[in-house]
N, C-alpha and C. Protein backbone atom coordinates (compact mmCIF):
# COMPACT_ATOMS: atom_id res chain seq x y z
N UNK A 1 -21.71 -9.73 -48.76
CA UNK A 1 -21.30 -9.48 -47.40
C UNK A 1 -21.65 -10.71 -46.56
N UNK A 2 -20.67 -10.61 -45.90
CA UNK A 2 -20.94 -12.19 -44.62
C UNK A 2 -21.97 -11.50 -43.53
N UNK A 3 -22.37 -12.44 -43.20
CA UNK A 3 -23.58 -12.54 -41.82
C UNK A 3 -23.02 -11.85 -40.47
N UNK A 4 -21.66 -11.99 -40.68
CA UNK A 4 -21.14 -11.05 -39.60
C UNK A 4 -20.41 -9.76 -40.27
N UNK A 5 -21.34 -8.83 -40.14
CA UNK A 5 -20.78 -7.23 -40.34
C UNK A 5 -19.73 -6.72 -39.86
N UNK A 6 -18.50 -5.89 -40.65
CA UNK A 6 -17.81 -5.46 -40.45
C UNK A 6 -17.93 -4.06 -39.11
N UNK A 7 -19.11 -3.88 -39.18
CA UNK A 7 -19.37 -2.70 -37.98
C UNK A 7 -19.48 -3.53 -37.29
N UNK A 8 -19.71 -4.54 -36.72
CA UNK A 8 -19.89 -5.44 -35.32
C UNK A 8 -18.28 -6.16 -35.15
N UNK A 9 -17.73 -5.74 -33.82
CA UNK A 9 -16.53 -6.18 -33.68
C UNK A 9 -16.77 -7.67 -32.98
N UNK A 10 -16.36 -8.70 -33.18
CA UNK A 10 -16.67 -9.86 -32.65
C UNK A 10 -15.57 -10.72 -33.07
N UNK A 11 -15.01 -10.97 -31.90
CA UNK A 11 -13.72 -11.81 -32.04
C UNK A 11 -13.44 -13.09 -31.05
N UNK A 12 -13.08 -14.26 -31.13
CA UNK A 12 -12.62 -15.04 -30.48
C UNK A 12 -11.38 -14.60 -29.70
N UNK A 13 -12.34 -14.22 -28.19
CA UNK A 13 -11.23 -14.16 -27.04
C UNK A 13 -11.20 -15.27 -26.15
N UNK A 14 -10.06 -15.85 -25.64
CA UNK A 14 -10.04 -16.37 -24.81
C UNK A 14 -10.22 -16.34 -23.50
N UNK A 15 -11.17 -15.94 -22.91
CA UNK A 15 -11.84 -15.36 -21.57
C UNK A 15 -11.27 -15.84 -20.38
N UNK A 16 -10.51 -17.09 -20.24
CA UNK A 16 -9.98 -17.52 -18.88
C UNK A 16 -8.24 -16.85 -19.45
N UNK A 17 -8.11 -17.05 -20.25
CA UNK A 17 -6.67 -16.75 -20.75
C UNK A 17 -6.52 -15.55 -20.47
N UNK A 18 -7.35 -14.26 -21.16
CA UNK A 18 -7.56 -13.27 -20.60
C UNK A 18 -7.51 -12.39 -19.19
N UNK A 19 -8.29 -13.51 -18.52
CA UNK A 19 -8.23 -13.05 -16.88
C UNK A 19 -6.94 -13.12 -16.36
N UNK A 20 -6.30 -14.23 -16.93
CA UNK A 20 -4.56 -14.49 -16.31
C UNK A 20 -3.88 -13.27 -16.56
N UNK A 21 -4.00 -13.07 -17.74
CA UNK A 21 -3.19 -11.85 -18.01
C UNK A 21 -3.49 -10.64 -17.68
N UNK A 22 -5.11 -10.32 -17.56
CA UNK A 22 -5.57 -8.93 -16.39
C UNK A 22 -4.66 -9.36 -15.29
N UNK A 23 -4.83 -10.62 -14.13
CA UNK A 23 -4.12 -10.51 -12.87
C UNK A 23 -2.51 -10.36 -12.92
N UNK A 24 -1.79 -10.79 -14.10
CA UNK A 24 -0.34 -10.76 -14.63
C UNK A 24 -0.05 -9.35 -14.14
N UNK A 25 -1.10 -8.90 -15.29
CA UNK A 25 -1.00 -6.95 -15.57
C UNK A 25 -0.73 -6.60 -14.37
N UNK A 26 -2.33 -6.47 -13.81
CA UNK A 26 -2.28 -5.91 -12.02
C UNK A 26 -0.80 -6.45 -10.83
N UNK A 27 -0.22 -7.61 -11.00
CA UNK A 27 0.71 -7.94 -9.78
C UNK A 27 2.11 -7.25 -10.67
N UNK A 28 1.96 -7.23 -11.88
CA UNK A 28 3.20 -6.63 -12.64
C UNK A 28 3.19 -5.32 -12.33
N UNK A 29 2.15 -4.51 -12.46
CA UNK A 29 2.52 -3.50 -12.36
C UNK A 29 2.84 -2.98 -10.73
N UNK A 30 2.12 -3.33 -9.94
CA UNK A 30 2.14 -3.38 -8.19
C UNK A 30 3.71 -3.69 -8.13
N UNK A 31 4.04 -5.14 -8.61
CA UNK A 31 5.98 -5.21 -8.36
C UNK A 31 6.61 -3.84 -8.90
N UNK A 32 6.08 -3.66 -10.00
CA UNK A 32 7.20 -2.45 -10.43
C UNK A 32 7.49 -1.60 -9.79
N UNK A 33 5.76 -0.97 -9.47
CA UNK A 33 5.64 0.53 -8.27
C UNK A 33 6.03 0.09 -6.82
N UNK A 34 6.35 -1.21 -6.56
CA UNK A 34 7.17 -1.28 -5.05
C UNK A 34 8.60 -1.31 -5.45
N UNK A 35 9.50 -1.62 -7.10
CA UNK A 35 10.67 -1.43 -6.73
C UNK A 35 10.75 -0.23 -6.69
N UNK A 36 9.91 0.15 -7.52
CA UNK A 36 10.79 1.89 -7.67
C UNK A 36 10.73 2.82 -6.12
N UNK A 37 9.18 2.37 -5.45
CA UNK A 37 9.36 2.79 -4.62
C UNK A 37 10.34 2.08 -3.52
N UNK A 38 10.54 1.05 -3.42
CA UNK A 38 11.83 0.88 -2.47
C UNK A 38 13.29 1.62 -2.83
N UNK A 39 13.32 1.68 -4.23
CA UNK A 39 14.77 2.25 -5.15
C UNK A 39 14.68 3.98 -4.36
N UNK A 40 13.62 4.59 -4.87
CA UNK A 40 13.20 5.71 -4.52
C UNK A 40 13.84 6.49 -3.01
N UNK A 41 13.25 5.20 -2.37
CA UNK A 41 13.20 5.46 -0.79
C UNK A 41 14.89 5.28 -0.32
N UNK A 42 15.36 4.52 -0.72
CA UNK A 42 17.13 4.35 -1.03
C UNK A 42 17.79 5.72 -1.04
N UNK A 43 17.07 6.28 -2.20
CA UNK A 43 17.73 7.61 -2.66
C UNK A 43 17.28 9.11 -2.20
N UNK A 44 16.02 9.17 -1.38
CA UNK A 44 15.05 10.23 -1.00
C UNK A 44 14.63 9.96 0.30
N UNK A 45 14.67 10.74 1.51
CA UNK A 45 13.87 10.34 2.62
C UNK A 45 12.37 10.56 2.04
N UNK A 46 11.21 9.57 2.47
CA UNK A 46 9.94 9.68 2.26
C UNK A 46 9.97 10.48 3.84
N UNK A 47 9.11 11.43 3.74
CA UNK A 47 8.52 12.00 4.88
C UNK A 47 7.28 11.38 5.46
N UNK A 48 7.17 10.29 6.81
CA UNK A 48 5.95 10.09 7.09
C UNK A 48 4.64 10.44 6.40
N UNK A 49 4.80 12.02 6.89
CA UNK A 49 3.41 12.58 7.28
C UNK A 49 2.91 12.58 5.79
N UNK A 50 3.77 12.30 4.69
CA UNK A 50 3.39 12.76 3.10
C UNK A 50 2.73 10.76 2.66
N UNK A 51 1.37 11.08 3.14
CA UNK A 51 0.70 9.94 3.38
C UNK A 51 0.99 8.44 1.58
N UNK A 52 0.60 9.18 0.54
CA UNK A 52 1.11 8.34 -0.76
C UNK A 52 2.43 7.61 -0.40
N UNK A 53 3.41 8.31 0.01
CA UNK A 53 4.95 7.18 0.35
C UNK A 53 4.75 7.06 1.87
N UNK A 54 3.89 7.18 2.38
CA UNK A 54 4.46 6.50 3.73
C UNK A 54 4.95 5.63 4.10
N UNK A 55 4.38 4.55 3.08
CA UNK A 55 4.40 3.22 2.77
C UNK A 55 4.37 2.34 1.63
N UNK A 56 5.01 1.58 1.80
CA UNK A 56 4.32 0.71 0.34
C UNK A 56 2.96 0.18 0.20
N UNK A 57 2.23 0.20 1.37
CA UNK A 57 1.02 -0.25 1.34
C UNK A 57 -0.11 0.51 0.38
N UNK A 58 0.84 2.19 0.76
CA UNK A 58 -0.28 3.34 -0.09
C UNK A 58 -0.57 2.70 -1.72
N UNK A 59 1.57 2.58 -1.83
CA UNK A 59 1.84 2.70 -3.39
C UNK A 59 1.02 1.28 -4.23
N UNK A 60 0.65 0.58 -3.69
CA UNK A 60 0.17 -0.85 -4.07
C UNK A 60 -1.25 -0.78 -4.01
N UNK A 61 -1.99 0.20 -3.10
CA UNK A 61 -3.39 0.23 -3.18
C UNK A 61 -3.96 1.18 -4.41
N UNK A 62 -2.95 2.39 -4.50
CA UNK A 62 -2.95 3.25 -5.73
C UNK A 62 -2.28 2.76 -7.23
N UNK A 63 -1.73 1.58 -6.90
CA UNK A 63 -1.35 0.79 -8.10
C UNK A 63 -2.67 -0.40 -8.61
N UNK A 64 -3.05 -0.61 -7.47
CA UNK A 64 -3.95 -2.19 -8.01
C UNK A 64 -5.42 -1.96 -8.69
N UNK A 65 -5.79 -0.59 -8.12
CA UNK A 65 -7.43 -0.22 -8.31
C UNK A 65 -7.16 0.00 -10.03
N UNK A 66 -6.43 1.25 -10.30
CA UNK A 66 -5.92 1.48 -11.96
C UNK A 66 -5.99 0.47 -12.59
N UNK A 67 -4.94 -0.54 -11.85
CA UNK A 67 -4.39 -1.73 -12.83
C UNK A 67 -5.82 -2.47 -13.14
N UNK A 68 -6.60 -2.34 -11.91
CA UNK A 68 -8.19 -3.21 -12.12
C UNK A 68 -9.07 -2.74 -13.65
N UNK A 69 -8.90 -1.40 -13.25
CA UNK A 69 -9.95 -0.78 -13.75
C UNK A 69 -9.55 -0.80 -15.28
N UNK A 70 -7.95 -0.71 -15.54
CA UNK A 70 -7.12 -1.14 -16.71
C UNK A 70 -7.76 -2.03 -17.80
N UNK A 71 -7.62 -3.42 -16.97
CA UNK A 71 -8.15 -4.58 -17.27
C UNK A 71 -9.36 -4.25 -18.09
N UNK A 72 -10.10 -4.56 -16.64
CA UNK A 72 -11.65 -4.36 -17.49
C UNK A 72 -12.04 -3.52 -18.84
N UNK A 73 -11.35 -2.34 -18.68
CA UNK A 73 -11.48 -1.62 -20.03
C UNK A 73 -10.75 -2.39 -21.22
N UNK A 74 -9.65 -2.94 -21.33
CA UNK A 74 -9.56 -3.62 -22.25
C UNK A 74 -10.36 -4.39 -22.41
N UNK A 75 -10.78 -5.28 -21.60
CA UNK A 75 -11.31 -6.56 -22.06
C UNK A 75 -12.98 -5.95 -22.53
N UNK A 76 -13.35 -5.07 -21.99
CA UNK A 76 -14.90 -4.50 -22.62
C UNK A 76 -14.21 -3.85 -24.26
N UNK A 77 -12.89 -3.72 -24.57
CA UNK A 77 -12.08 -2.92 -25.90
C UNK A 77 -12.18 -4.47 -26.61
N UNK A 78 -11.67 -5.39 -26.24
CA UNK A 78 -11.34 -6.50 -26.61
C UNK A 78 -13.31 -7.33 -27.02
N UNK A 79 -14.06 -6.99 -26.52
CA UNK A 79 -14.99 -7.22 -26.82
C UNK A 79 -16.04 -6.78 -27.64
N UNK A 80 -15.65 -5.27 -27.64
CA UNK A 80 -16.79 -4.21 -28.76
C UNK A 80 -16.15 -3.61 -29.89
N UNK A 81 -14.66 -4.15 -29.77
CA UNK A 81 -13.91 -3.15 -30.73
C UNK A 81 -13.15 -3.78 -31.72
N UNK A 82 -12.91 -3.05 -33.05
CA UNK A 82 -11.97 -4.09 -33.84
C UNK A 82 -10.69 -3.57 -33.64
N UNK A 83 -10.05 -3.04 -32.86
CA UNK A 83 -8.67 -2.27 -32.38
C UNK A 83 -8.22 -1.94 -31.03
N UNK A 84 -8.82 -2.97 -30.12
CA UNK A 84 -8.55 -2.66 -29.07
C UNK A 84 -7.38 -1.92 -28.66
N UNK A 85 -6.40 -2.14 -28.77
CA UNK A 85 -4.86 -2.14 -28.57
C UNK A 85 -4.46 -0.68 -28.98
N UNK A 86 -5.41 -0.12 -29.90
CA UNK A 86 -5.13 1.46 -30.06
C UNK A 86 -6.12 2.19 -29.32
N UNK A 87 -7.04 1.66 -29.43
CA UNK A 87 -8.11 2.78 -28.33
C UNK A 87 -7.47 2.63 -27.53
N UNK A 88 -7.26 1.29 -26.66
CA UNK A 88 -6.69 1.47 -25.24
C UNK A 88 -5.84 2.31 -25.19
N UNK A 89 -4.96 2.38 -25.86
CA UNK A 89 -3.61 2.98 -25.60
C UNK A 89 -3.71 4.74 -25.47
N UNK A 90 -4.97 5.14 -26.59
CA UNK A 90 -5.03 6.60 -26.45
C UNK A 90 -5.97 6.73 -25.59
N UNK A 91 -6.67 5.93 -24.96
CA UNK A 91 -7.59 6.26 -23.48
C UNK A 91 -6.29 5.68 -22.31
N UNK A 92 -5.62 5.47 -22.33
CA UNK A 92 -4.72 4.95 -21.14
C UNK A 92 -3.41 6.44 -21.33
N UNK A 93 -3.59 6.80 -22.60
CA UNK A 93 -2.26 8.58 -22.76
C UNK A 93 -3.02 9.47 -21.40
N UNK A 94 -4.81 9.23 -21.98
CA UNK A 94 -5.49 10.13 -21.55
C UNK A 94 -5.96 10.42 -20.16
N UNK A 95 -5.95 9.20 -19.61
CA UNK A 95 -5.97 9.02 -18.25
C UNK A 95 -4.57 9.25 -17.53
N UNK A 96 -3.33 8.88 -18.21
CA UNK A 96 -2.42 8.95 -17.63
C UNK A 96 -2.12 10.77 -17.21
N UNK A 97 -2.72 11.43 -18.67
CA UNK A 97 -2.54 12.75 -18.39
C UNK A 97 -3.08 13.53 -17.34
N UNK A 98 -4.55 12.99 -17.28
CA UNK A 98 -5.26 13.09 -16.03
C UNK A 98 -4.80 13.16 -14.74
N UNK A 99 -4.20 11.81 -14.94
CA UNK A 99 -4.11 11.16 -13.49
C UNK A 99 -2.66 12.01 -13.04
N UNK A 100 -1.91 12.57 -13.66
CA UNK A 100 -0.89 13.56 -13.19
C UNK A 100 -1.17 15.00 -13.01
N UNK A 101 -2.43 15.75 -13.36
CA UNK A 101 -2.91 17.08 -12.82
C UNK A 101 -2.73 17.30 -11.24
N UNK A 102 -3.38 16.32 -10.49
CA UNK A 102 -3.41 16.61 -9.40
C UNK A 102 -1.96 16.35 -8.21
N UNK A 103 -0.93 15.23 -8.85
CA UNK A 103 0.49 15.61 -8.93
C UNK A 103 1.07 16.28 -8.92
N UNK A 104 0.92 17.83 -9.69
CA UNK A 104 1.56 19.07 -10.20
C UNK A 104 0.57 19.97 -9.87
N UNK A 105 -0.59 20.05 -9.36
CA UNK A 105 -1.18 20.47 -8.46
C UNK A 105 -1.57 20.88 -6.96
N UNK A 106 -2.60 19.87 -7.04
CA UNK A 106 -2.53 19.15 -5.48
C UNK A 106 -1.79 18.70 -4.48
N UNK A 107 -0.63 17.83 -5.04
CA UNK A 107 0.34 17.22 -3.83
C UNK A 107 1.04 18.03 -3.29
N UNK A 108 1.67 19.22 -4.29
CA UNK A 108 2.92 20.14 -3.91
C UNK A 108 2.43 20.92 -2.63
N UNK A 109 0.84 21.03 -2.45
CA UNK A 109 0.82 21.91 -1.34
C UNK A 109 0.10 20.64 -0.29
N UNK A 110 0.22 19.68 0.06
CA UNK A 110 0.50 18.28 0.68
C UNK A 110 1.17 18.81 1.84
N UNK A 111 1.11 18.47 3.34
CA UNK A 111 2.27 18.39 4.27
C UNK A 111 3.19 17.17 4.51
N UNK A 112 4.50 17.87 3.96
CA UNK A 112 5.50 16.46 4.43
C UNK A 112 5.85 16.44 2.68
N UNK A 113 5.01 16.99 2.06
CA UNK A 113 5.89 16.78 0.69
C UNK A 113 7.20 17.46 0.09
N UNK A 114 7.55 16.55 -0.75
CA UNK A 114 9.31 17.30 -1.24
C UNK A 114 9.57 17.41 -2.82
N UNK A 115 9.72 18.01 -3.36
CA UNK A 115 9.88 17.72 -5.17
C UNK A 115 10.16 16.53 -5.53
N UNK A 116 11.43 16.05 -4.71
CA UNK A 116 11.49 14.62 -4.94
C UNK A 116 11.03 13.61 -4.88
N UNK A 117 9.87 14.00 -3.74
CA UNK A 117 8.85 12.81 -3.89
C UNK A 117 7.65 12.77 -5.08
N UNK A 118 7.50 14.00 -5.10
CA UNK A 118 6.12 14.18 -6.33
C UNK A 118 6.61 13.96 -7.41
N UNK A 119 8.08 13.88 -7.76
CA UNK A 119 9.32 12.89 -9.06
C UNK A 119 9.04 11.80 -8.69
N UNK A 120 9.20 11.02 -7.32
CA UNK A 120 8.75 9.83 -7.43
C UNK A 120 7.03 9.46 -7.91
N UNK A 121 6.12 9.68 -7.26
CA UNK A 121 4.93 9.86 -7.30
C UNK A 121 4.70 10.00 -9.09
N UNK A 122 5.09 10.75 -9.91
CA UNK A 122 5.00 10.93 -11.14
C UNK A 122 5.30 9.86 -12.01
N UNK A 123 7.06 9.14 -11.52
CA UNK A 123 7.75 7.70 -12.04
C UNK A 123 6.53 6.97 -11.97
N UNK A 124 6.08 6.99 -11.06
CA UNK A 124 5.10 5.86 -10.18
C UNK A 124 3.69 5.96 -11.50
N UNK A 125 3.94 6.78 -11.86
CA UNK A 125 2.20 6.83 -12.99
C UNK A 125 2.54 6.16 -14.19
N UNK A 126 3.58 6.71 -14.53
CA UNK A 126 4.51 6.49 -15.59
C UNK A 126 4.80 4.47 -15.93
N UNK A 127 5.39 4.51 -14.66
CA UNK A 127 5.96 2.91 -15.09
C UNK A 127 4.79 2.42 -14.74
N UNK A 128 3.61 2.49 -13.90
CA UNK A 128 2.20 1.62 -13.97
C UNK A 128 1.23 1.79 -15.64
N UNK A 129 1.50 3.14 -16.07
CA UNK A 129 1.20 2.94 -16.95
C UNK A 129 1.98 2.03 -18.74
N UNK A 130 3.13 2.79 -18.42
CA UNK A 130 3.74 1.35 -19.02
C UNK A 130 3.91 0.00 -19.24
N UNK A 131 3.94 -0.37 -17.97
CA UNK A 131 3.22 -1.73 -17.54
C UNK A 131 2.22 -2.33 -18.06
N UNK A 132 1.06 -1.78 -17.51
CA UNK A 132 -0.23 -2.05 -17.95
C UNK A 132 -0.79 -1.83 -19.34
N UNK A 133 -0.02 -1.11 -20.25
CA UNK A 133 -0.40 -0.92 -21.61
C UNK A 133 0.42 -1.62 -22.07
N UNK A 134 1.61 -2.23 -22.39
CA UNK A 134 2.43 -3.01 -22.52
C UNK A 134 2.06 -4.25 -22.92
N UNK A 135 1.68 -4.70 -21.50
CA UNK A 135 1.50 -6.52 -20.78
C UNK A 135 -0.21 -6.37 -21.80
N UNK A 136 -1.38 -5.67 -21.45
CA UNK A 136 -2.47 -6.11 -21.92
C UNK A 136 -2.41 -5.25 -23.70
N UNK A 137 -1.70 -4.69 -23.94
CA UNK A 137 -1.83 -4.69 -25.86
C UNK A 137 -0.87 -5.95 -26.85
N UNK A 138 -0.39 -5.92 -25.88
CA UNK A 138 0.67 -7.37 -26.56
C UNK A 138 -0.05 -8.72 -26.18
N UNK A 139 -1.02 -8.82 -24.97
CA UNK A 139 -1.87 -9.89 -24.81
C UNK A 139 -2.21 -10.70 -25.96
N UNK A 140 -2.47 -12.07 -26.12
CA UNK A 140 -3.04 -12.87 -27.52
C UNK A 140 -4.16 -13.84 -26.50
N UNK A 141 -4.94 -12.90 -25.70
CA UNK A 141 -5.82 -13.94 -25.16
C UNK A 141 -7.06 -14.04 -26.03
């Protein structure tokens, strides 16, 4: 057996290379969730008072924290693990599942909300999570 054990995941990452592609991730996925939400808003009145679409400002602050927090978990996957790219992916199913309870919950009794928006709101989990599992499992940093 070599000096470096197969139970110890230890791999040559490229750590600045890496970071590019966390910030890639995060502004990729933020563009996506503003087209859809501009596409969205095309096709659906957003109701003011239904605070998540009021704006794009909401959809980009609820896009960037994820996309952050995204990152980092890979790159702590990318550091302790010999498979990053699959853990992530079934902790990113799992969060995604999460992160839509309170969607199909919570929002519907929201003031100012409409089915069609909590369809948008849902797209919106969907293509950030696509995004972000995508751009950082295909990464070669």
């Amino acid at each position: 057996m070599s000096a470096t054990s197969s139970s110890t995941a230890t791999r040559d990452v490229n750590w600045g290379q890496f970071a590019l592609v966390g910030l890639g991730t995060i502004v990729a996925a933020v563009l996506a969730n503003a087209i859809v939400y501009f596409i969205g808003g095309a096709l659906i009145a957003y109701d003011p008072q239904f605070l998540p679409l009021a704006s794009v400002g909401a959809v980009i602050i609820f896009t960037v924290f994820p996309a952050i927090i995204a990152a980092v978990i890979y790159a702590i996957l990318l550091r302790f693990t010999l498979n990053p790219a699959r853990i992530f992916t079934i902790i990113a199913v799992i969060a995604l599942i999460i992160s839509l309870i309170p969607d199909l919950t919570y929002i519907p009794t929201v003031p100012g909300v409409t089915t069609a928006q909590t369809a948008m709101l849902l797209l919106m989990h969907f293509v950030a999570a696509a995004v972000i599992v995508g751009i950082l499992t295909r990464s070669r940093a």
